[in-house]
Protein backbone atom coordinates (compact mmCIF):
# COMPACT_ATOMS: atom_id res chain seq x y z
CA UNK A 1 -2.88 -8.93 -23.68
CA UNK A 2 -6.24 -10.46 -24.62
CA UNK A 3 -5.88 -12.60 -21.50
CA UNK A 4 -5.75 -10.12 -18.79
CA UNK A 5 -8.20 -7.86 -20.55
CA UNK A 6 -10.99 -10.78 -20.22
CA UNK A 7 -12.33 -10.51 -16.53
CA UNK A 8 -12.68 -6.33 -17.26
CA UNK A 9 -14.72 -7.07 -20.04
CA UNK A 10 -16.80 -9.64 -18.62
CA UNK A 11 -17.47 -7.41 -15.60
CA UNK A 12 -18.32 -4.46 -18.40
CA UNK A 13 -20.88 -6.70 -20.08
CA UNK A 14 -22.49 -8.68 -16.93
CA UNK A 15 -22.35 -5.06 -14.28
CA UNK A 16 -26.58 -4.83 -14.74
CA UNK A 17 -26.21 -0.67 -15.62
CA UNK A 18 -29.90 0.12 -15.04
CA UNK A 19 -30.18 -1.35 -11.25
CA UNK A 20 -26.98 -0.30 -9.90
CA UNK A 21 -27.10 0.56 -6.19
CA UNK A 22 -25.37 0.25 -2.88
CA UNK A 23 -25.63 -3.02 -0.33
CA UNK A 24 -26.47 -1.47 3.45
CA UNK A 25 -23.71 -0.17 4.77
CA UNK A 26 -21.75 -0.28 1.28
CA UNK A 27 -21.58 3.41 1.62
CA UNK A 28 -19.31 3.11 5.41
CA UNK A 29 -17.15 0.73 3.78
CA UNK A 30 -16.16 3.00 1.24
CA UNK A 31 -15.43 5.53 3.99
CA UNK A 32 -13.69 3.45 5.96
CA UNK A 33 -11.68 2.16 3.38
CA UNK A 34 -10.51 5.99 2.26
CA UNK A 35 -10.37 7.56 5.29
CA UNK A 36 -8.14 4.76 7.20
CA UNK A 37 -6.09 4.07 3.43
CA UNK A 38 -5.34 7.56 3.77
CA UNK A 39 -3.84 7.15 7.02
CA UNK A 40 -2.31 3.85 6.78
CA UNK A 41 -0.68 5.25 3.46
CA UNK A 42 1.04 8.61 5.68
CA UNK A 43 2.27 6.34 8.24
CA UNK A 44 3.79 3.80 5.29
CA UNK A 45 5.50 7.00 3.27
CA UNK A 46 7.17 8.10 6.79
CA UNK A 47 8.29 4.93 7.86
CA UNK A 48 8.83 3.88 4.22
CA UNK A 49 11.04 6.42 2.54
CA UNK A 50 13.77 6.46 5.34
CA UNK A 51 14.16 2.42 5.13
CA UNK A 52 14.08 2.66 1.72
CA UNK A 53 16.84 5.44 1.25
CA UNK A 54 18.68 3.40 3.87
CA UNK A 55 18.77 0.27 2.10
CA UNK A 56 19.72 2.07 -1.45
CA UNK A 57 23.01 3.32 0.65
CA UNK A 58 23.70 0.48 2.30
CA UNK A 59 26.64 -2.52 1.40
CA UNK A 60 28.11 -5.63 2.58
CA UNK A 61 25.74 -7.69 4.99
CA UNK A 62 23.46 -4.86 6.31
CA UNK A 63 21.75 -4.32 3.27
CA UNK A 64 21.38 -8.19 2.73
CA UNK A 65 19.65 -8.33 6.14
CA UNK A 66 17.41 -5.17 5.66
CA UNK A 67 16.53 -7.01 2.18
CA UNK A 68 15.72 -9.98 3.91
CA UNK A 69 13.67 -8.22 6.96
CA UNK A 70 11.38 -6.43 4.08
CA UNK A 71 11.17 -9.37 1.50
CA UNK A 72 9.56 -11.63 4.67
CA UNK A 73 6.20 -10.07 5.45
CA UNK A 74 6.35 -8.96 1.59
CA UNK A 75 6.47 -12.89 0.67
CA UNK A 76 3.70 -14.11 3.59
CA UNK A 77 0.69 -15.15 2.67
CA UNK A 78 -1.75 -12.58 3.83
CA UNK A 79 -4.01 -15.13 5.81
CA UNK A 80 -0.63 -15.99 7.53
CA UNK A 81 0.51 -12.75 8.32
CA UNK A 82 -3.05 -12.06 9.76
CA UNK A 83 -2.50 -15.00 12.18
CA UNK A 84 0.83 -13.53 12.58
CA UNK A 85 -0.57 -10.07 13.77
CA UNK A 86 -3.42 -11.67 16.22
CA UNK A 87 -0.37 -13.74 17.75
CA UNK A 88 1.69 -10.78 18.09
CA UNK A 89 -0.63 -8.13 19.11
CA UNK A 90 -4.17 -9.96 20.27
CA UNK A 91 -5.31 -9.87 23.96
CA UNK A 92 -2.63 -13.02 24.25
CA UNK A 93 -0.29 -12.11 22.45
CA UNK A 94 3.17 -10.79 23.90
CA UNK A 95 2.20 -7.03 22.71
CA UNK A 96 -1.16 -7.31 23.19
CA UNK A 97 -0.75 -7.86 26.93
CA UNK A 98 1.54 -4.62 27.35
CA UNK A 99 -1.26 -2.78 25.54
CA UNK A 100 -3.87 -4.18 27.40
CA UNK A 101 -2.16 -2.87 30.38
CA UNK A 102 -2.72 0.25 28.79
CA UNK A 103 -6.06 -0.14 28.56
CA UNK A 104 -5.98 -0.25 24.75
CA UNK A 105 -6.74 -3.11 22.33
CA UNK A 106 -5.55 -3.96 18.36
CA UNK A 107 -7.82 -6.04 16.78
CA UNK A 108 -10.94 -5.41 15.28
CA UNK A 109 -11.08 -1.62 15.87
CA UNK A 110 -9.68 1.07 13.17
CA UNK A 111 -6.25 1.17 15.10
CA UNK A 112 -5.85 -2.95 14.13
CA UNK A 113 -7.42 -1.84 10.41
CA UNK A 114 -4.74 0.84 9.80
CA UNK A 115 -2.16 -1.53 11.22
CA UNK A 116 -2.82 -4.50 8.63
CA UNK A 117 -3.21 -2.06 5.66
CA UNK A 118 0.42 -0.99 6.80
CA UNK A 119 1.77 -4.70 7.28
CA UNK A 120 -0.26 -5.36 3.51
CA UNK A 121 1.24 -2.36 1.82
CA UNK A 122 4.53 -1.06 3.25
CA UNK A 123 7.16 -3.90 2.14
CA UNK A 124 5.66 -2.77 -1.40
CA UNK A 125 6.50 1.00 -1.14
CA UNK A 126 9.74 0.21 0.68
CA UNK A 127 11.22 -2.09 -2.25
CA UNK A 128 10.09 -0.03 -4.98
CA UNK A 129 10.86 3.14 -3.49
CA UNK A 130 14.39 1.61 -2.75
CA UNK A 131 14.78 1.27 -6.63
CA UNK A 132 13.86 4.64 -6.92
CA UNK A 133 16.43 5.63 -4.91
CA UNK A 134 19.16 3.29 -6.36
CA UNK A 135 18.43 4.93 -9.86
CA UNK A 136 19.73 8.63 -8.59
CA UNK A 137 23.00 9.39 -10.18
CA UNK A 138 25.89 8.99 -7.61
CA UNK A 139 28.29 11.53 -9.30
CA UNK A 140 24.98 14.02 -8.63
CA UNK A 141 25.09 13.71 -4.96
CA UNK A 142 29.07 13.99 -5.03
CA UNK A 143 28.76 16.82 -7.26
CA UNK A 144 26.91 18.46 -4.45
CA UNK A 145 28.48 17.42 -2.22
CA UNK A 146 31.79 19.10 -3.52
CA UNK A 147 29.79 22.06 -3.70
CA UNK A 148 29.31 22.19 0.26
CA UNK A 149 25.57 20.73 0.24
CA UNK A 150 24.81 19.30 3.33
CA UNK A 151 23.45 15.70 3.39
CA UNK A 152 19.83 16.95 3.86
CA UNK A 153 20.01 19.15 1.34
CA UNK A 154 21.85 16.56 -1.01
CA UNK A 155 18.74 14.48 0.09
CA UNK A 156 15.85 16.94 -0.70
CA UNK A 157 16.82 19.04 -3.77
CA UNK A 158 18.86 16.31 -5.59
CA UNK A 159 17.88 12.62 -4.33
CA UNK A 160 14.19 13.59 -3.99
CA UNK A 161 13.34 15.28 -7.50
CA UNK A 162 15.54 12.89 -9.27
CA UNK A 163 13.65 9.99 -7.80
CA UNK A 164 10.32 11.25 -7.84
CA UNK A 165 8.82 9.17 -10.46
CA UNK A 166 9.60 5.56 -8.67
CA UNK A 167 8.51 7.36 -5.94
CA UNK A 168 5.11 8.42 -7.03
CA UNK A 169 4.73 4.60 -8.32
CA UNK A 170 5.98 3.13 -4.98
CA UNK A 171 3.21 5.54 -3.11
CA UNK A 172 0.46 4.69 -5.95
CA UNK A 173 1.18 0.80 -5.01
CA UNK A 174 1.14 0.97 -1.85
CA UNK A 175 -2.41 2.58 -2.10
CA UNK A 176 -3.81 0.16 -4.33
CA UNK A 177 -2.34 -2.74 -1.81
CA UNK A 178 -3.74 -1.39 1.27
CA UNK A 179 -7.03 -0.28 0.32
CA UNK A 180 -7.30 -4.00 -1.54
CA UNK A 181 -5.76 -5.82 1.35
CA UNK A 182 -7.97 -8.71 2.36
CA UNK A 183 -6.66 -11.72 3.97
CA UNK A 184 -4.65 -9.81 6.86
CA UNK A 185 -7.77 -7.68 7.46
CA UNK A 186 -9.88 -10.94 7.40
CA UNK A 187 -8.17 -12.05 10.25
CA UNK A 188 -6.65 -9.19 12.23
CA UNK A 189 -9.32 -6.40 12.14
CA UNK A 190 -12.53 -7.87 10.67
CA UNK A 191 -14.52 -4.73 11.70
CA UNK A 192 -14.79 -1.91 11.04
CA UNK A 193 -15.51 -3.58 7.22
CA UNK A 194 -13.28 -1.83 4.55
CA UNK A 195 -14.72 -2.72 0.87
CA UNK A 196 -12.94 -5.89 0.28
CA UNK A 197 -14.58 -7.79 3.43
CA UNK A 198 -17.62 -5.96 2.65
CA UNK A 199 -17.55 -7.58 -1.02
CA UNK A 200 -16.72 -10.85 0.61
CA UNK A 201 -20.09 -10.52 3.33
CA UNK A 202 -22.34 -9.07 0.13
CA UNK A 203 -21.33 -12.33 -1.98
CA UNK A 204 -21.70 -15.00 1.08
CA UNK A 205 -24.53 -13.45 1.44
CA UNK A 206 -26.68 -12.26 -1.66
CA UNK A 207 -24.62 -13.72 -4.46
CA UNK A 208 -22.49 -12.00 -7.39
CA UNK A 209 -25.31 -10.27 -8.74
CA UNK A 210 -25.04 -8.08 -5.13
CA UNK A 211 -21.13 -6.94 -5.70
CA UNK A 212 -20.91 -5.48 -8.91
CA UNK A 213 -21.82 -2.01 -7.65
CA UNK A 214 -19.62 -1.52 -4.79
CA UNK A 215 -16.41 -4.27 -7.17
CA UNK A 216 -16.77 -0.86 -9.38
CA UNK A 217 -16.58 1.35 -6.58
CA UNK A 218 -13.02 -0.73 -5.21
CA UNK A 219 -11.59 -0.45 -9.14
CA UNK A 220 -12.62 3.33 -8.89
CA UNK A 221 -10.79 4.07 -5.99
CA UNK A 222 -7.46 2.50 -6.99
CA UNK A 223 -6.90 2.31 -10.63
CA UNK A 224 -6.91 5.65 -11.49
CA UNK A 225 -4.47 7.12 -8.97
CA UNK A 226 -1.90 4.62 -10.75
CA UNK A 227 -2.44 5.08 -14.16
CA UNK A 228 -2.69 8.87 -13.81
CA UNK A 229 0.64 8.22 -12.21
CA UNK A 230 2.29 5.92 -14.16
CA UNK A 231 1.41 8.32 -17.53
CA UNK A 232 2.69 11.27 -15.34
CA UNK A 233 6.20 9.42 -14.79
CA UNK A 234 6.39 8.04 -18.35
CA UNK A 235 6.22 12.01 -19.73
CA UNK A 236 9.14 12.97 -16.62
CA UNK A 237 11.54 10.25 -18.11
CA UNK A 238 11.08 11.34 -21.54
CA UNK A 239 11.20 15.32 -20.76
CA UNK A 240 14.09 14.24 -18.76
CA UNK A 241 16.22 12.12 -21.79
CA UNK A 242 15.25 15.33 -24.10
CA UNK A 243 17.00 17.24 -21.49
């Protein structure tokens, strides 16, 4: 416990308190980072909670080869999967060319940012929210079931409320992973500069003394939303077991 409570308390004691400020332009890579998190976490709960549901229903080899197709981007190395995305949708790549046709591009514009935060973050919500899912009492949804409920509405007022919780920590992951992501933002959409490349530009470029301010800013915008979270479904299982 000690261990991984070291770098906190080593940024608490070296942060200088009386001359914190914002780099230029720390303030637009906060914005950037929330506003495009924001969407990049919508588009990973839509696409996300279907695949997920999906995979906690599914048997025999189509599960094992939806596991597989979400544990591969999940285990690439970020720097990789950035490569990956440039080959795949740069102005060469086989995508890139239909969109170009288009007359649109996807790197290094908010479009390519939103895109890597999705690529960093949604194997995360999908596998977690899949356990969430898995957890739901079967005899439930065949209780309903019996009782003429319709698969949506098996879905929504039983599968839904029931796995809520995992839910909530699969969406509060997800957040903390794309707003965080680095490496496949290093490579695939460099600009506009979300806080992690900005902290990476600040210390190539002033030192560590220059990151503390907007480091504190990052850990502000994703711990809590977790923790609150994680307290929040720790009080719904035990409510729940009194029940």
């Amino acid at each position: 416990m000690l261990l991984l409570c070291i770098p906190f308390m080593t940024l608490v004691s070296v942060t200088p308190w009386r001359h914190l400020q914002l780099a230029w332009r720390d303030d637009n890579a906060i914005a950037v980072s929330m506003g495009l998190g924001i969407l990049a976490l919508a588009i990973i709960i839509i696409i996300g909670i279907p695949v997920a549901w999906w995979l906690s229903q599914a048997t025999g080899r189509r599960r094992i080869i939806g596991e597989l197709l979400v544990m591969i981007p999940l285990l690439t190395p970020p720097l990789a999967m950035g490569i990956l995305l440039v080959s795949a949708f740069g102005p060469y790549g086989v995508f890139g060319r239909w969109l170009s046709l288009l007359g649109a591009t996807l790197v290094n514009n908010p479009a390519a940012f939103v895109l890597a935060q999705v690529y960093g973050a949604l194997p995360y919500f999908i596998v977690v929210a899949r356990s969430a899912f898995a957890t739901v009492p079967k005899n439930i949804l065949e209780a309903g079931q019996t009782l003429g409920a319709s698969g949506w509405n098996r879905f929504r007022f039983l599968t839904l409320p029931l796995a809520l919780p995992g839910l909530a920590s699969a969406t509060t992951l997800a957040w903390v992973r794309a707003v965080g992501e680095f490496g496949i933002v290093m490579i695939f959409a460099y600009f506009p500069q979300g806080i992690p490349v900005k902290l990476y530009t600040n210390l190539q470029n002033d030192g560590v003394d220059a990151v503390y301010t907007l480091l504190w800013m990052l850990l502000i915008v994703t711990l809590p939303l977790p923790m609150v979270c994680f307290v929040l479904g720790k009080r719904a299982a035990k409510e729940r077991k009194q029940v």
